[in-house]
Protein backbone atom coordinates (compact mmCIF):
# COMPACT_ATOMS: atom_id res chain seq x y z
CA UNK A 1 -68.13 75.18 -1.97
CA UNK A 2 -67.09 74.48 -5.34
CA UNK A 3 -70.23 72.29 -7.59
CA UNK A 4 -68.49 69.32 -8.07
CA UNK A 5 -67.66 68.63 -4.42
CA UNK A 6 -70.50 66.51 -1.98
CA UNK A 7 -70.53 67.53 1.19
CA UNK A 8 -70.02 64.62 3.42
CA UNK A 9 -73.48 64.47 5.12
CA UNK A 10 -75.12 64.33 1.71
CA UNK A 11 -72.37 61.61 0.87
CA UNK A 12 -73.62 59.68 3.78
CA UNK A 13 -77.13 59.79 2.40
CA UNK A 14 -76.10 58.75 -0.88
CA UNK A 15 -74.04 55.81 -0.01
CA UNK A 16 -76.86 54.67 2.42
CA UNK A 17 -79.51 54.77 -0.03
CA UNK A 18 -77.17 53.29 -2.98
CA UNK A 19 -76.05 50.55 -0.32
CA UNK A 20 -79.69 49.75 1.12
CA UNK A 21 -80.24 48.99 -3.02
CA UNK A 22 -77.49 46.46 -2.77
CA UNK A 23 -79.13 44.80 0.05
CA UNK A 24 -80.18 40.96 -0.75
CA UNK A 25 -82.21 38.97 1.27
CA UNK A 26 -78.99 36.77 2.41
CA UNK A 27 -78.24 39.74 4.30
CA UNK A 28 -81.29 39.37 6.68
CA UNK A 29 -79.71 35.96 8.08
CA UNK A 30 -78.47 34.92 11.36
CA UNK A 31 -74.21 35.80 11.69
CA UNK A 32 -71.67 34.81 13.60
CA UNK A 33 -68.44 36.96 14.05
CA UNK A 34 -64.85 36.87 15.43
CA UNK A 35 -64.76 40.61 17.67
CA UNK A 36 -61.47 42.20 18.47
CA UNK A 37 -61.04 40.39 21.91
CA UNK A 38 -61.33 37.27 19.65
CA UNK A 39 -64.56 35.95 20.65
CA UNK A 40 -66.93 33.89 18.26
CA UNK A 41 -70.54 35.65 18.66
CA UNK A 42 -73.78 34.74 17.04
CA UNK A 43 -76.67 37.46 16.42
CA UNK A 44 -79.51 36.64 15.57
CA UNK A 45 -81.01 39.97 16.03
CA UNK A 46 -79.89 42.93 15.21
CA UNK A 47 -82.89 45.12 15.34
CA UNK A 48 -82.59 46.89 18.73
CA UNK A 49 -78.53 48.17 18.94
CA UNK A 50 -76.80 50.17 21.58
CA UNK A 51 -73.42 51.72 19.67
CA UNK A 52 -70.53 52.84 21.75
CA UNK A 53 -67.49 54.22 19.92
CA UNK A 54 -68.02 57.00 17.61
CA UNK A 55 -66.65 55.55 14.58
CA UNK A 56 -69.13 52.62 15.33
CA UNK A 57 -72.00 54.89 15.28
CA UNK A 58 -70.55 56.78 12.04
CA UNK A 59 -70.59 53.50 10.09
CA UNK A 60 -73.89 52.32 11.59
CA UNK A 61 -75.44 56.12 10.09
CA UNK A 62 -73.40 55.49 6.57
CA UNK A 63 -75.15 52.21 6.22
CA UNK A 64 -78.61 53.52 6.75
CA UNK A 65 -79.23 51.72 10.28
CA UNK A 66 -79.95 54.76 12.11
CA UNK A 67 -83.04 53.28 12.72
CA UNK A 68 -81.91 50.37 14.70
CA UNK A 69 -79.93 52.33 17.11
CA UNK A 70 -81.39 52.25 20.68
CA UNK A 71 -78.60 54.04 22.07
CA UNK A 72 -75.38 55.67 21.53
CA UNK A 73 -72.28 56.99 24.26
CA UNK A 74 -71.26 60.73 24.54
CA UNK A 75 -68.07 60.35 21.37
CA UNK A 76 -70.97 59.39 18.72
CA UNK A 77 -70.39 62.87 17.59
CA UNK A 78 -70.98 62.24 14.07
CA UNK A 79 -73.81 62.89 12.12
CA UNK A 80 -74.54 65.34 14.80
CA UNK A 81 -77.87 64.43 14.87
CA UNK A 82 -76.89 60.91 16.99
CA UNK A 83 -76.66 62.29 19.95
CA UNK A 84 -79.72 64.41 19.67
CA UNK A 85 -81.87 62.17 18.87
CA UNK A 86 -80.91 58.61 20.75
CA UNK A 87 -80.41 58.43 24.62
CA UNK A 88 -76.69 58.06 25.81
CA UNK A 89 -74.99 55.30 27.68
CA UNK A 90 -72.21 57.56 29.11
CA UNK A 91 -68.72 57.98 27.97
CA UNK A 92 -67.31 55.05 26.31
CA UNK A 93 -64.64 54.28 28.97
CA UNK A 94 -67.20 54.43 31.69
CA UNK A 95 -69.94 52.60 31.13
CA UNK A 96 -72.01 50.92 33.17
CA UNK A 97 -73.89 47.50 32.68
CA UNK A 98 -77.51 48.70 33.79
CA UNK A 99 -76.72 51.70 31.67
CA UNK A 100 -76.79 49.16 28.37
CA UNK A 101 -78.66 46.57 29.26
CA UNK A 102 -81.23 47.93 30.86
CA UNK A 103 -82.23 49.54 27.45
CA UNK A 104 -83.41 46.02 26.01
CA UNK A 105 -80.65 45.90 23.41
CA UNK A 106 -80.33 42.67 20.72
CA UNK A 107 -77.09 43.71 20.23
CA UNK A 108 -74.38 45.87 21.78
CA UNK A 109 -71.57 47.11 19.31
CA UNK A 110 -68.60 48.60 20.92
CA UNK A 111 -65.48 50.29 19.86
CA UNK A 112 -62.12 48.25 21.28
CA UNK A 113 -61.06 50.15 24.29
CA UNK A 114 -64.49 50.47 25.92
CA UNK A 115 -64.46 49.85 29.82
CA UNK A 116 -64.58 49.83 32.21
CA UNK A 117 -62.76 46.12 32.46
CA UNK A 118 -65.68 45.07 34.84
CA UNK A 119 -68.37 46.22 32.90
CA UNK A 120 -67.18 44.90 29.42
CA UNK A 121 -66.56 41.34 31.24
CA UNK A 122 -70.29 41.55 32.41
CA UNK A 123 -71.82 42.49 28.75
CA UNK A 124 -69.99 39.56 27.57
CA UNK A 125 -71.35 37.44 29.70
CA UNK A 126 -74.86 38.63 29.26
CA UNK A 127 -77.12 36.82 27.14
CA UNK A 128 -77.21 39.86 24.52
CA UNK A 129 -74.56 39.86 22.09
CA UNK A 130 -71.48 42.05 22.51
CA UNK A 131 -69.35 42.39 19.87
CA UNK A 132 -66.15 44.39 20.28
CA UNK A 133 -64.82 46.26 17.19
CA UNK A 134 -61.22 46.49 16.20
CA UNK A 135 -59.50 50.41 16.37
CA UNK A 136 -56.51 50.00 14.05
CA UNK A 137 -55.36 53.50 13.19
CA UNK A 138 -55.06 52.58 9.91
CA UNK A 139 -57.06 52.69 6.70
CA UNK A 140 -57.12 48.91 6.05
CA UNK A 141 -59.11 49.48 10.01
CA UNK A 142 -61.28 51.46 8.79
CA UNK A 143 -62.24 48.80 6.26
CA UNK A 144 -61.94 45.81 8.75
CA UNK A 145 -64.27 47.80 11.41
CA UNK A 146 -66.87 48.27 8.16
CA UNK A 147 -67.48 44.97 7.12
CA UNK A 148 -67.11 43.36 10.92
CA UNK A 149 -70.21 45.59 11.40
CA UNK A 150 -71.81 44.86 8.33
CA UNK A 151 -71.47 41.25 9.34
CA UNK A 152 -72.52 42.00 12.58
CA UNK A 153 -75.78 43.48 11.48
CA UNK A 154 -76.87 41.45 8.76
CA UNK A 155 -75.99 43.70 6.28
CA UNK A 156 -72.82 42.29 4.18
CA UNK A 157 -73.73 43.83 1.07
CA UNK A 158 -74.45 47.55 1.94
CA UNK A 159 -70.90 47.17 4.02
CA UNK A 160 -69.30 45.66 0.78
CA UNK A 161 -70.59 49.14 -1.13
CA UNK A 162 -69.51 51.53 1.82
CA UNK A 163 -65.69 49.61 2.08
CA UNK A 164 -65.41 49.82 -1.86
CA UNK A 165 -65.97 53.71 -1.34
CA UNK A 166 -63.81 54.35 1.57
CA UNK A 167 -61.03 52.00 -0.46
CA UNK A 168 -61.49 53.85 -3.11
CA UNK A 169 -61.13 57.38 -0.97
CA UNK A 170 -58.42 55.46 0.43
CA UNK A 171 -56.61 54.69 -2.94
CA UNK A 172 -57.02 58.35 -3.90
CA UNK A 173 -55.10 59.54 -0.55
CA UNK A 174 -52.48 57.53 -1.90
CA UNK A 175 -51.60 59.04 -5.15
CA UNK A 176 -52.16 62.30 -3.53
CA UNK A 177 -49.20 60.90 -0.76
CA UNK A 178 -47.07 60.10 -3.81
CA UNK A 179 -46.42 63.53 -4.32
CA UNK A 180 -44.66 64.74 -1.19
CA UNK A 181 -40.92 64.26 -1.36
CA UNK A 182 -39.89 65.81 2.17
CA UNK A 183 -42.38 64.20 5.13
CA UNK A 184 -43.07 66.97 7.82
CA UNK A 185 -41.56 66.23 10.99
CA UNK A 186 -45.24 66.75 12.91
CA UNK A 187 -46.44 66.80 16.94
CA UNK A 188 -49.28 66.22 17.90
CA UNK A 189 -50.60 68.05 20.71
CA UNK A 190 -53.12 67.19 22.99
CA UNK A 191 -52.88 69.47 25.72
CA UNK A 192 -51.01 71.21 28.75
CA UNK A 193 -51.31 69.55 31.90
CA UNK A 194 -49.74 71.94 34.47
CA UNK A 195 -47.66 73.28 31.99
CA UNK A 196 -46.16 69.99 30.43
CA UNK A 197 -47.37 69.18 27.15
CA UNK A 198 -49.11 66.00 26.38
CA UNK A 199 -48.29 64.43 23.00
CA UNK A 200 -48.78 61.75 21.09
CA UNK A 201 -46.64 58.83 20.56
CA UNK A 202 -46.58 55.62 18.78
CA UNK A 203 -49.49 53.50 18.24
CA UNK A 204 -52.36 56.22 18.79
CA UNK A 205 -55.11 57.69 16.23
CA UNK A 206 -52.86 60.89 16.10
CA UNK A 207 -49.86 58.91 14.87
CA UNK A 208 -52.11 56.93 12.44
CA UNK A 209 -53.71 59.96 10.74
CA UNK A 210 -50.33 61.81 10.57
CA UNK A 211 -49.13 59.10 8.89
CA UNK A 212 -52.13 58.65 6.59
CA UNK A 213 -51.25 62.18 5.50
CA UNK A 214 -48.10 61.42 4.64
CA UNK A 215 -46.09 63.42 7.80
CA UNK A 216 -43.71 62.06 10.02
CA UNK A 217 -44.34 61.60 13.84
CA UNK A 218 -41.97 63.93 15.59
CA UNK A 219 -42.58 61.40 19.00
CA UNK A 220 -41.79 57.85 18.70
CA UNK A 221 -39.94 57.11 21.87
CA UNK A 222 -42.69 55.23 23.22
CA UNK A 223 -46.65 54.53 22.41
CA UNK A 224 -49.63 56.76 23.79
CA UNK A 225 -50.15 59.51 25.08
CA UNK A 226 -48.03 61.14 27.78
CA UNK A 227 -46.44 64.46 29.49
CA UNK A 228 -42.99 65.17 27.89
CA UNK A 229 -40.18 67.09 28.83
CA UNK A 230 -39.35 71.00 27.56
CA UNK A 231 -36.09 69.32 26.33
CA UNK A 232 -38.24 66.10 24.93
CA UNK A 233 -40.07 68.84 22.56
CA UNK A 234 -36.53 70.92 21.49
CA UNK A 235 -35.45 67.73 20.93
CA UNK A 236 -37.96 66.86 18.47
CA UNK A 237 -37.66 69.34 16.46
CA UNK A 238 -41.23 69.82 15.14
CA UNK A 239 -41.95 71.48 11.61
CA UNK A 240 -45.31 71.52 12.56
CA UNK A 241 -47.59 71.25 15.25
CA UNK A 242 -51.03 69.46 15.21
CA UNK A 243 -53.94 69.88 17.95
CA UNK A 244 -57.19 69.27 17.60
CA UNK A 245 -60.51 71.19 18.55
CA UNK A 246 -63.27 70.12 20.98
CA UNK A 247 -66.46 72.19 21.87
CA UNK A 248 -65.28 74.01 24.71
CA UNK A 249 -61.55 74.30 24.08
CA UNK A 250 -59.24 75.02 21.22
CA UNK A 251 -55.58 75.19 21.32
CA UNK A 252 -54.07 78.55 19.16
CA UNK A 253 -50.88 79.64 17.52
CA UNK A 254 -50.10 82.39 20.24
CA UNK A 255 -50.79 79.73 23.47
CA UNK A 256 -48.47 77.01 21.73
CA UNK A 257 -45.81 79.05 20.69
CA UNK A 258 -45.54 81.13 23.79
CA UNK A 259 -44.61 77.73 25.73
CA UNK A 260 -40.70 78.26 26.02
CA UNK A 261 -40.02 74.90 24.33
CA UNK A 262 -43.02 75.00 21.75
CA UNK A 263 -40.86 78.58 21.03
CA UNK A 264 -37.39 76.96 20.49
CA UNK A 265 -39.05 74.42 17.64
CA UNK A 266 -39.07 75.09 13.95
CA UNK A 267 -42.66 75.18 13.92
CA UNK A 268 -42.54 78.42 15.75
CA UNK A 269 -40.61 80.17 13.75
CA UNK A 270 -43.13 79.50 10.43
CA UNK A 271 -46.42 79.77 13.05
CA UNK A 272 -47.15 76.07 11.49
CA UNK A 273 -49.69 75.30 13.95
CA UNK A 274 -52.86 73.11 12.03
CA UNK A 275 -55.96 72.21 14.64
CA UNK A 276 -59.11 70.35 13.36
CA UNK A 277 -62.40 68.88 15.26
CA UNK A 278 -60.93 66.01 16.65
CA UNK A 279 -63.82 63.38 15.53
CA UNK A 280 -63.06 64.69 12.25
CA UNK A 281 -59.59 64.10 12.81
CA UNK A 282 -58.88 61.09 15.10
CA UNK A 283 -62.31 59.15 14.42
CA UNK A 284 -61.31 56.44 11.77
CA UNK A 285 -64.32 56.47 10.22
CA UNK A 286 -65.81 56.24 6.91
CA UNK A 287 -64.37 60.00 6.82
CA UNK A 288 -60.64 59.08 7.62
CA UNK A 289 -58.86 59.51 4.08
CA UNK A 290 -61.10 63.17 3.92
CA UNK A 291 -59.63 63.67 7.41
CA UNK A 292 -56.29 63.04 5.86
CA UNK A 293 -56.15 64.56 2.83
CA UNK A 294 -57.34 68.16 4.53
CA UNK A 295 -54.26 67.30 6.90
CA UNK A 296 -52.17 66.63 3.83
CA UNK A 297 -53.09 69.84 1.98
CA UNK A 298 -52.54 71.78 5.48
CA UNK A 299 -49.04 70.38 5.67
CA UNK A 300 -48.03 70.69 1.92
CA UNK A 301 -49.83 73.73 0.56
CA UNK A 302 -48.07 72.41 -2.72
CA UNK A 303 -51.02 70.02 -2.93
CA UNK A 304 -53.94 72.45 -2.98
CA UNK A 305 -55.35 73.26 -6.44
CA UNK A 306 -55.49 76.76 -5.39
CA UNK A 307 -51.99 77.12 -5.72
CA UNK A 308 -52.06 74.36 -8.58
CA UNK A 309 -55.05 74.36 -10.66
CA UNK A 310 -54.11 71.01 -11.86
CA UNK A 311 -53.90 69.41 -9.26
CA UNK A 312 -56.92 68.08 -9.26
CA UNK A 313 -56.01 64.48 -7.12
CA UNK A 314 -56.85 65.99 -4.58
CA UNK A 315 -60.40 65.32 -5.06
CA UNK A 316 -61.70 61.76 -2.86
CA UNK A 317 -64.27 59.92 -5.31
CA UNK A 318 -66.37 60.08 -2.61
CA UNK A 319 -66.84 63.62 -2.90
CA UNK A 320 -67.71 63.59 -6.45
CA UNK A 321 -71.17 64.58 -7.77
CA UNK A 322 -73.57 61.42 -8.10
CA UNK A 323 -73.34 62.85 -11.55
CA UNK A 324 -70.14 61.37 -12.31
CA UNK A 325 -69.58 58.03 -13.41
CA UNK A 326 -66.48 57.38 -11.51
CA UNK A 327 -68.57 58.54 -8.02
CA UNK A 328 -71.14 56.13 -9.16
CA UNK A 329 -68.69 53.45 -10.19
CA UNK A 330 -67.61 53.40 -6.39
CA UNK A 331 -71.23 52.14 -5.19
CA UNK A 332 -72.94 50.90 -8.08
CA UNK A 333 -76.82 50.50 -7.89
């Protein structure tokens, strides 16, 4: 890894420790928030917090309040360490009520989406304080879910540092976006269910980081996720292919492209087939523009410095050396 590039989990360590510097005693007290299902919710203690949503828990970590978490569900993948050392509540979609409250939370973050509907409308009725937290596949979401949390958690300031980062990661992307005259017509992938391909539509994280990377989604008949036709993917005409890898399964060039449509596409006949860890990828975390830009350079070569040495916007600030004052400039003590 070249010198002047951070690795992220020594980012995260940084920015927490610059951000807990930026803390003020304002932060410590009580807030009250709007959530994503447009409720008004007071904390008034935020010491003891179950986090459900992996991009929750990713922001909680980047703001140094890994101590606070009681609990996390099965996607806090990220920092690795989550999930090894806090219990689990279950998969984020299936909770249950006992599961969460029986923990003795003061708070219960959770990532918009989480269910099931009868166990959400029970933790908002409990006396603990559930705050639900917007998943816009956007960047401007990523910033909105870091300072509702923030808020959430008493800690306004260290959020303000971590947003300035990410908008400044996010600012980078841009210019780096600037540069691509010809958007890739890109699929996303998720898998093969009896043979049909699942792929992503409108208004999911795969169309939001595609986008983010400056590529064009090949789907947009309709919004999720959902089986499609051989003719549906001819149709398409895909330049590229995107799939992402999980633990236990991983999608490759040779299953994709034997698939008789996946074989009729333009994307077959260049073997463009790009897979990443799919927290990485679909999280919308504090890592999303990273997430992006590696998509980017995957897509456009062109954009790499190895095959232009000047191209040096590829670089995020946030994975510049605390030794430069443009890094620092992003969180400043």
């Amino acid at each position: 890894m070249p010198a002047h590039r951070l690795p992220f989990h020594q980012y995260l360590v940084a920015i927490a420790a610059l951000c807990v510097l930026a803390a003020t005693p304002a932060d410590c007290d009580d807030a009250t928030v709007r959530d994503a299902a447009g409720r008004s919710v007071t904390i008034k203690d935020a010491s003891r917090i179950v986090s459900v949503g992996g991009a929750v828990t990713e922001i909680l970590y980047a703001l140094g309040l890994e101590s606070r978490i009681i609990a996390v569900d099965t996607t806090s993948l990220y920092p690795p360490s989550a999930l090894i050392e806090k219990p689990s509540v279950g998969y984020v979609r299936q909770l249950s009520p006992e599961g969460v409250l029986g923990l003795g939370p003061s708070l219960v973050l959770a990532a918009e989406g989480s269910g099931p509907k009868e166990t959400i409308a029970v933790l908002e009725s409990a006396s603990v304080p559930f705050v639900q937290i917007p998943d816009r596949f956007t960047g401007e979401g990523v910033v909105e879910k870091i300072r509702l949390i923030a808020q959430a958690t008493g800690t306004v300031a260290r959020g303000e540092c971590l947003a300035r980062s990410v908008e400044s990661d996010l600012a980078a992307l841009a210019q780096l976006r600037s540069h691509i005259e010809h958007p890739r017509n890109t699929l996303f992938l998720l898998s093969f269910v009896n043979g049909r391909p699942m792929v992503a539509g409108r208004a999911t994280a795969a169309d939001g980081i595609m986008a983010l990377a400056g590529a064009a989604n090949a789907i947009t008949a309709y919004e999720g996720y959902k089986p499609v036709t051989d003719e549906a993917i001819i149709a398409a005409r895909p330049d590229a292919v995107l799939a992402m890898e999980r633990a236990s399964f991983r999608l490759d060039a040779r299953t994709v492209f034997d698939h008789p449509a996946f074989g009729a596409t333009p994307a077959a006949a260049q073997k463009s087939l790009i897979s990443m860890e799919g927290h990485y990828l679909l999280g919308f975390g504090p890592r999303a523009a990273r997430a992006a830009r590696d998509l980017a350079v995957a897509l456009y070569p062109s954009l790499d410095p190895a095959h232009d040495p000047s191209a040096a916007r590829e670089l995020l600030p946030s994975e510049r050396t605390p030794g430069d004052a443009r890094w620092e400039a992003s969180c400043p003590r």
